[in-house]
N, C-alpha and C. Protein backbone atom coordinates (compact mmCIF):
# COMPACT_ATOMS: atom_id res chain seq x y z
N UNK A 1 67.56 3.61 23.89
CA UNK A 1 66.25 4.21 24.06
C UNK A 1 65.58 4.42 22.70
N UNK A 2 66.13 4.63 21.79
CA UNK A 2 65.73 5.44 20.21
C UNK A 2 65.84 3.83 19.64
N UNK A 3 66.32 2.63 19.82
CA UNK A 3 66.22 1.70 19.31
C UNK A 3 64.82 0.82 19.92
N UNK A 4 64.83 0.52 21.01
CA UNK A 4 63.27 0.66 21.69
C UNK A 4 62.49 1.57 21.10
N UNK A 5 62.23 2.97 21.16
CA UNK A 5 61.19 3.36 20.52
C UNK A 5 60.85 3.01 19.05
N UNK A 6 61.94 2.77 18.40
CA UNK A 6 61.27 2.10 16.64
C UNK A 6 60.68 1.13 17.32
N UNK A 7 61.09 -0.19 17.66
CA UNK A 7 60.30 -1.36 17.97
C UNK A 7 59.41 -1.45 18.53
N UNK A 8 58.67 -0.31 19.25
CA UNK A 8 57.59 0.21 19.86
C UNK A 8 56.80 0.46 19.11
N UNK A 9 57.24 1.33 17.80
CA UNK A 9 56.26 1.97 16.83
C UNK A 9 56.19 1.09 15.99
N UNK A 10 56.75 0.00 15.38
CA UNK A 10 57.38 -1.15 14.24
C UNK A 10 55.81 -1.16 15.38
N UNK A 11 56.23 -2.02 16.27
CA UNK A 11 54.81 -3.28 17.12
C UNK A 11 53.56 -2.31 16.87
N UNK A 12 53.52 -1.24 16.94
CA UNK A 12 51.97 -0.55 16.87
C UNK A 12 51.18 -0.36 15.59
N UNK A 13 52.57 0.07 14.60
CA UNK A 13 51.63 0.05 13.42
C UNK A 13 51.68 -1.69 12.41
N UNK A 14 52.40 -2.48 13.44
CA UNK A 14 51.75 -3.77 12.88
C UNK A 14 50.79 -3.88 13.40
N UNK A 15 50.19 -3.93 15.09
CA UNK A 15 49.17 -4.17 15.41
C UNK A 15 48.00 -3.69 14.68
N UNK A 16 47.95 -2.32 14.79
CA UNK A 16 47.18 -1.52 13.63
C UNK A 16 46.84 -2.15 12.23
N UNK A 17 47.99 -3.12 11.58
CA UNK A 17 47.62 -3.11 10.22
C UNK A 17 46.70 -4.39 10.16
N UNK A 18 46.93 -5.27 11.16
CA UNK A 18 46.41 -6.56 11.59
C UNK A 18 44.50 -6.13 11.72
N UNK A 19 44.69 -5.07 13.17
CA UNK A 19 43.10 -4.64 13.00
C UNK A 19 42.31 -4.43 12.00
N UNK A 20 43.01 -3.74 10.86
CA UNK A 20 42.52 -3.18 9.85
C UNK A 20 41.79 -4.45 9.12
N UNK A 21 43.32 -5.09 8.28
CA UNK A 21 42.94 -6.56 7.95
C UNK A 21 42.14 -7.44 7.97
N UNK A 22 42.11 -7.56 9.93
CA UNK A 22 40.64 -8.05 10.46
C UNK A 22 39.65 -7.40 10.11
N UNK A 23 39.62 -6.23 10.58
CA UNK A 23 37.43 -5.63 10.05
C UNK A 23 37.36 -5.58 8.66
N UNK A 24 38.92 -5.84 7.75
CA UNK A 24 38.12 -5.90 6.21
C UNK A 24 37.53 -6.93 5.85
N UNK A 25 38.01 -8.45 6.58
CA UNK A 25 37.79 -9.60 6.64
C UNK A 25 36.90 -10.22 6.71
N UNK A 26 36.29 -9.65 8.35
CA UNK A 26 35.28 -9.62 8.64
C UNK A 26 34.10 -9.77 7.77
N UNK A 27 32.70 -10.53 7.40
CA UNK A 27 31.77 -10.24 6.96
C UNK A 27 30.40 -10.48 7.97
N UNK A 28 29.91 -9.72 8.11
CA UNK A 28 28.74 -9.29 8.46
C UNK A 28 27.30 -10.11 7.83
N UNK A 29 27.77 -10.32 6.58
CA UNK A 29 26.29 -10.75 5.60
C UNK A 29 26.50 -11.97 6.21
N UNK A 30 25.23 -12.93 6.78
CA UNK A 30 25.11 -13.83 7.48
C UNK A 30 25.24 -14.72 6.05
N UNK A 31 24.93 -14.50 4.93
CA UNK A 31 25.14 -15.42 3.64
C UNK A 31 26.72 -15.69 3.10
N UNK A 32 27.40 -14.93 3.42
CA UNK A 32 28.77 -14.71 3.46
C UNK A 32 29.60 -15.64 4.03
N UNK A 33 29.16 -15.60 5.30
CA UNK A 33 29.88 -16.25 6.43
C UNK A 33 30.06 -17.88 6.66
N UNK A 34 29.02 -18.24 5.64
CA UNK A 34 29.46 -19.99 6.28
C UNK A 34 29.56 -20.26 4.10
N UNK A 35 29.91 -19.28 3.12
CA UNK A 35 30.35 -19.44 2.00
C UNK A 35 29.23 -20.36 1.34
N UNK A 36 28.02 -19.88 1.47
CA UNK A 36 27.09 -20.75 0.30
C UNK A 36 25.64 -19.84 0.99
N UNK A 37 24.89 -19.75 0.02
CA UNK A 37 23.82 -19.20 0.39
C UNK A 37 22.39 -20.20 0.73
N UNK A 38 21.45 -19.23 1.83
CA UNK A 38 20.16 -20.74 2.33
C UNK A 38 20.02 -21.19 1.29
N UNK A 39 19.47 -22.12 1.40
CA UNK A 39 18.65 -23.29 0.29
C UNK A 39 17.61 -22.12 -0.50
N UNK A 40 16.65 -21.38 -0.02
CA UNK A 40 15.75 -20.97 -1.14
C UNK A 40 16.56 -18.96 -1.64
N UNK A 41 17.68 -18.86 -1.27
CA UNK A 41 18.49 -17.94 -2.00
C UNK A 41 19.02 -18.67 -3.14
N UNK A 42 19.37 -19.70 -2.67
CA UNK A 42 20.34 -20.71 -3.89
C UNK A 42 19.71 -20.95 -5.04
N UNK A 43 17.86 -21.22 -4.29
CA UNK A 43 17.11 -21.79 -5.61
C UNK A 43 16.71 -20.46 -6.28
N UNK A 44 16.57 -19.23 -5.46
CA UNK A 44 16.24 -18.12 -6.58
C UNK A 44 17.72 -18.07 -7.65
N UNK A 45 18.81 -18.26 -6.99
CA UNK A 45 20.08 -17.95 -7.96
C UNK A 45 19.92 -19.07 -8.93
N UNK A 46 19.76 -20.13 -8.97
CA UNK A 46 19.16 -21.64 -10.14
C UNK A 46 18.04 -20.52 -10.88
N UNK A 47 16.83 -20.13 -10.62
CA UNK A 47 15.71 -19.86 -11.20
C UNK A 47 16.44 -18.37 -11.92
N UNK A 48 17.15 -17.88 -11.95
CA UNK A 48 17.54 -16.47 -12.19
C UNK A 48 18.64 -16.69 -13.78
N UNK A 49 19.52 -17.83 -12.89
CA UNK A 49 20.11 -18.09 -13.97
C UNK A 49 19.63 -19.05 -15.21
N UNK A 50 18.55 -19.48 -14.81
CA UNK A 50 17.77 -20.49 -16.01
C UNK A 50 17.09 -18.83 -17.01
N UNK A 51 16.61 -18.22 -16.26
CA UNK A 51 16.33 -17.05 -16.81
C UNK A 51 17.15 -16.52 -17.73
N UNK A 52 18.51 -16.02 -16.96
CA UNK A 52 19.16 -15.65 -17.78
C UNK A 52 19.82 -16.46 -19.15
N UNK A 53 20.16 -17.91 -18.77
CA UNK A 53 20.30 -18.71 -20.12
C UNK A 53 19.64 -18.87 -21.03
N UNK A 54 18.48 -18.99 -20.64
CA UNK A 54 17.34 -18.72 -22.29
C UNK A 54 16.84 -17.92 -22.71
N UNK A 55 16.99 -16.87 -21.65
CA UNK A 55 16.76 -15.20 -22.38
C UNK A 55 17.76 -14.90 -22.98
N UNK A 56 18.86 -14.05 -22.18
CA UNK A 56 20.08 -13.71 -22.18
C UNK A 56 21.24 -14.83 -23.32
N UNK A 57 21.53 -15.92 -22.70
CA UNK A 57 22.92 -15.95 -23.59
C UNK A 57 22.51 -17.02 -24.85
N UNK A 58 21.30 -16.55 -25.57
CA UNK A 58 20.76 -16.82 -26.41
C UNK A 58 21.68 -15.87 -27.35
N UNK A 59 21.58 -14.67 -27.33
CA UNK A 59 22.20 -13.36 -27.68
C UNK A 59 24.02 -13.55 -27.73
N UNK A 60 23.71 -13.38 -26.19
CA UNK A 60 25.04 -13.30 -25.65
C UNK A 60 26.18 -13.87 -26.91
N UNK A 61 25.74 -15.19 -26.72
CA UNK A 61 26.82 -16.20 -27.01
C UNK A 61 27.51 -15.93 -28.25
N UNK A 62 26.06 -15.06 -29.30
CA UNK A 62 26.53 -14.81 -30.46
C UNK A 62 27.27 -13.00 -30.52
N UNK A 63 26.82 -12.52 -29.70
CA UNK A 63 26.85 -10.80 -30.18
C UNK A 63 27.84 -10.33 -29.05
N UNK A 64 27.99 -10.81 -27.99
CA UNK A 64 28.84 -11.12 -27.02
C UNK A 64 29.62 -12.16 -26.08
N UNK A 65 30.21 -12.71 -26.43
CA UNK A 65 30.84 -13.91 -26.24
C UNK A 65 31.19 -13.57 -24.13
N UNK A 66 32.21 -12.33 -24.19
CA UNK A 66 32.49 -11.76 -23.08
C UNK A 66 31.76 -11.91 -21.87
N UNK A 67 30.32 -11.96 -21.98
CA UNK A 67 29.34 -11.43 -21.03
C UNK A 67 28.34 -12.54 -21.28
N UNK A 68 28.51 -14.05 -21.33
CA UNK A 68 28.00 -15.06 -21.35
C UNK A 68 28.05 -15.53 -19.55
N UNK A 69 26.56 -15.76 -19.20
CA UNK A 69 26.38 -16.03 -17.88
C UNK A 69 26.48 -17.47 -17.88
N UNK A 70 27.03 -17.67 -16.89
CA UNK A 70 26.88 -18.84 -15.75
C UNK A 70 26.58 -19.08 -14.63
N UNK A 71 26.60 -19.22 -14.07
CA UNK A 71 26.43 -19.84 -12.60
C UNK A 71 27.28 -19.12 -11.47
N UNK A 72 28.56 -19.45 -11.99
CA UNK A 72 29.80 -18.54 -10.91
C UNK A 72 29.56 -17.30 -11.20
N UNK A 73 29.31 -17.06 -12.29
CA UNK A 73 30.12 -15.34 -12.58
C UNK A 73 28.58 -14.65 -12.20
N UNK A 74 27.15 -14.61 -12.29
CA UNK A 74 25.93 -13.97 -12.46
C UNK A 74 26.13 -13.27 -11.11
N UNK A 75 26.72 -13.54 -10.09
CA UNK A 75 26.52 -12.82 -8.37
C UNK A 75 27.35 -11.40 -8.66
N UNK A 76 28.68 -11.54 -9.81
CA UNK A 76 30.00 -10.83 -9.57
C UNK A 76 28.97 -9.73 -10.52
N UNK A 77 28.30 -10.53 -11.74
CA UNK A 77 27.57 -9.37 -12.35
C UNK A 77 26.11 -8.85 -11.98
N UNK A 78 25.73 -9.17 -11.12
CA UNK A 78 24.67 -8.81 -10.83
C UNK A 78 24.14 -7.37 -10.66
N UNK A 79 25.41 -6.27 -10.43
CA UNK A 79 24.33 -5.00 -10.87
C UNK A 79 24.65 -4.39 -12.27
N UNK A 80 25.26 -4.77 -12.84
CA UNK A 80 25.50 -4.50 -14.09
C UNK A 80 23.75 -5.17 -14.82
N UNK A 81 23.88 -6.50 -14.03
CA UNK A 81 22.10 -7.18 -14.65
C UNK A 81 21.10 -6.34 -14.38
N UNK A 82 21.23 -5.76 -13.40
CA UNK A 82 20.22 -4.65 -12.56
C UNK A 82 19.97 -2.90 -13.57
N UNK A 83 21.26 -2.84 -13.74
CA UNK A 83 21.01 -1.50 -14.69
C UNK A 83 20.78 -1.78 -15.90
N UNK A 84 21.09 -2.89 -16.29
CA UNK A 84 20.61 -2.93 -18.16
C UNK A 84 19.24 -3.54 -18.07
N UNK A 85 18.56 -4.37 -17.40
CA UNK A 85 17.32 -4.42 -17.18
C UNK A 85 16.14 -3.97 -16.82
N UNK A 86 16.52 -3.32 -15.39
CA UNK A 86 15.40 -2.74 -14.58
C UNK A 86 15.45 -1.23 -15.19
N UNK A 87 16.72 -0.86 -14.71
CA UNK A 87 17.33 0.93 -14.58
C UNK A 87 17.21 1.03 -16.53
N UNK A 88 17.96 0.80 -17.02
CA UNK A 88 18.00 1.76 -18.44
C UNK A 88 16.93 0.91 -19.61
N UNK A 89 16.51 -0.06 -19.09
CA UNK A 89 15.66 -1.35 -19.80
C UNK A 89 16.46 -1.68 -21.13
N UNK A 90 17.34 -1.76 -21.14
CA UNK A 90 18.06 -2.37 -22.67
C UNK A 90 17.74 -3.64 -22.99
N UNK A 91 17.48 -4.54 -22.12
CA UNK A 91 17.82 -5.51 -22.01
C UNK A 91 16.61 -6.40 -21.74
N UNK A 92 16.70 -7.70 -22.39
CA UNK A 92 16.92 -8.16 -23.60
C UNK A 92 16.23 -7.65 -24.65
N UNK A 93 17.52 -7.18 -25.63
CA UNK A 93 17.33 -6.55 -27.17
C UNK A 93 16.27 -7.22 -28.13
N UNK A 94 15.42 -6.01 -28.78
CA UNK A 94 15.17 -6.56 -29.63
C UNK A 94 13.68 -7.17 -29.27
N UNK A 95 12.91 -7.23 -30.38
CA UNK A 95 11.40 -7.82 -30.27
C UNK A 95 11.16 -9.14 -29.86
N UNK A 96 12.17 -10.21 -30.43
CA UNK A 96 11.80 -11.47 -30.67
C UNK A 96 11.80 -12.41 -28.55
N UNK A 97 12.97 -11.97 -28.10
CA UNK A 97 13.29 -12.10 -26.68
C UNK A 97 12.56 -11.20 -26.09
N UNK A 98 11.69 -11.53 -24.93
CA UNK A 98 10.99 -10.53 -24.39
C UNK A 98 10.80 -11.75 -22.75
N UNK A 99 11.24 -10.84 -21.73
CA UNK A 99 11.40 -11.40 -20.47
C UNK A 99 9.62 -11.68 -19.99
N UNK A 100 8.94 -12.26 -18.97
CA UNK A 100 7.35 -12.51 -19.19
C UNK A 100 7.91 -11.81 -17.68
N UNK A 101 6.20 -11.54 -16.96
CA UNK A 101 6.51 -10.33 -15.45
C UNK A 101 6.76 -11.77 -14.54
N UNK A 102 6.79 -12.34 -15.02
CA UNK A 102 7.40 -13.60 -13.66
C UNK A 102 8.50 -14.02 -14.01
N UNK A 103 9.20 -13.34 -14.81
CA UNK A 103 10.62 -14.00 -14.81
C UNK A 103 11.32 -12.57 -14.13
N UNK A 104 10.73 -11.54 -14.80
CA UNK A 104 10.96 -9.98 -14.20
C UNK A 104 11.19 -10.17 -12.25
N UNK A 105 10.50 -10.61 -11.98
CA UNK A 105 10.11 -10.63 -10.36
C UNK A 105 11.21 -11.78 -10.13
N UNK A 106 10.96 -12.61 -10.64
CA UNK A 106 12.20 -13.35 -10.47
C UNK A 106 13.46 -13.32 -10.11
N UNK A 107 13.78 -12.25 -11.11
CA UNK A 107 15.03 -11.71 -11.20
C UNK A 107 15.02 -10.57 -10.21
N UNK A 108 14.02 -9.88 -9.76
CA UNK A 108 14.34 -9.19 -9.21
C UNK A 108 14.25 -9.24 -7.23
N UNK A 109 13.78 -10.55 -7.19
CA UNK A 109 14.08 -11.06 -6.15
C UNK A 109 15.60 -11.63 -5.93
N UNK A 110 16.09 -11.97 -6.98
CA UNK A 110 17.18 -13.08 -6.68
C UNK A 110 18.05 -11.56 -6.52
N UNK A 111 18.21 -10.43 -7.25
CA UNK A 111 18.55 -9.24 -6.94
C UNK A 111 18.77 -8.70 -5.76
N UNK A 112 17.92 -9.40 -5.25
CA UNK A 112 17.15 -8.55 -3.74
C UNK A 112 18.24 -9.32 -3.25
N UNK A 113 18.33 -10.97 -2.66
CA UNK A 113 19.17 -11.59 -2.38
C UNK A 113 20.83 -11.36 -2.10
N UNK A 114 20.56 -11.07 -3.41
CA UNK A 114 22.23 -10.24 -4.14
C UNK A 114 22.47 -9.16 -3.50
N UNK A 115 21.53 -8.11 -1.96
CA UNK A 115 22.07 -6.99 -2.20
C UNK A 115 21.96 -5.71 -2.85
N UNK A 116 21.74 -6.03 -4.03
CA UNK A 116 21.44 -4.88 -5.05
C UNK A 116 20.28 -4.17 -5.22
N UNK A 117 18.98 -4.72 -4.32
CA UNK A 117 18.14 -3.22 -4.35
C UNK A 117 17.97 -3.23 -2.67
């Protein structure tokens, strides 16, 4: 009887851990789900990151090697892009680099995309 009941409880809290598993799995974001984003999300992420390469890792490349954008990595950093730009305006340093309001909107659409506002 006491050997049945472990294997009772063994089966429940596997079932349990399985559910869990599943709804973490799960994604909801319809951009998520088939692993590539629509065609004109994709082209704001192209237009965002052209942004960021001739603004941004103009700098970067020299004063921060670490935090040089690409292509893969700009989604993983994207609110970190959000607070040094929009939120605390640090960004991009300095007089000579200066973002124009259509690259601003730009970015802050592809943002939008991203989630992040």
């Amino acid at each position: 009887m006491k050997a049945r009941f472990i294997k009772t409880s063994w089966l429940g809290v596997i079932t349990a851990a399985l559910i869990v598993i599943s709804a973490f799995n799960t994604q909801t974001d319809i951009h998520k789900n088939h692993g590539e984003l629509p065609l004109k999300d994709e082209k704001l992420k192209k237009e965002a990151f052209k942004i960021l390469d001739t603004k941004c890792n103009v700098c970067h490349r020299k004063q921060n090697p670490f935090m040089v954008f690409n292509e893969k990595n700009i989604s993983r950093r994207a609110k970190k892009i959000y607070q040094m730009v929009f939120i605390e305006r640090r960004m991009p340093k300095g007089n000579e680099i200066q973002l124009t309001n259509e690259e601003f909107i730009k970015l802050k659409k592809w943002l939008f995309t991203e989630n992040i506002l």
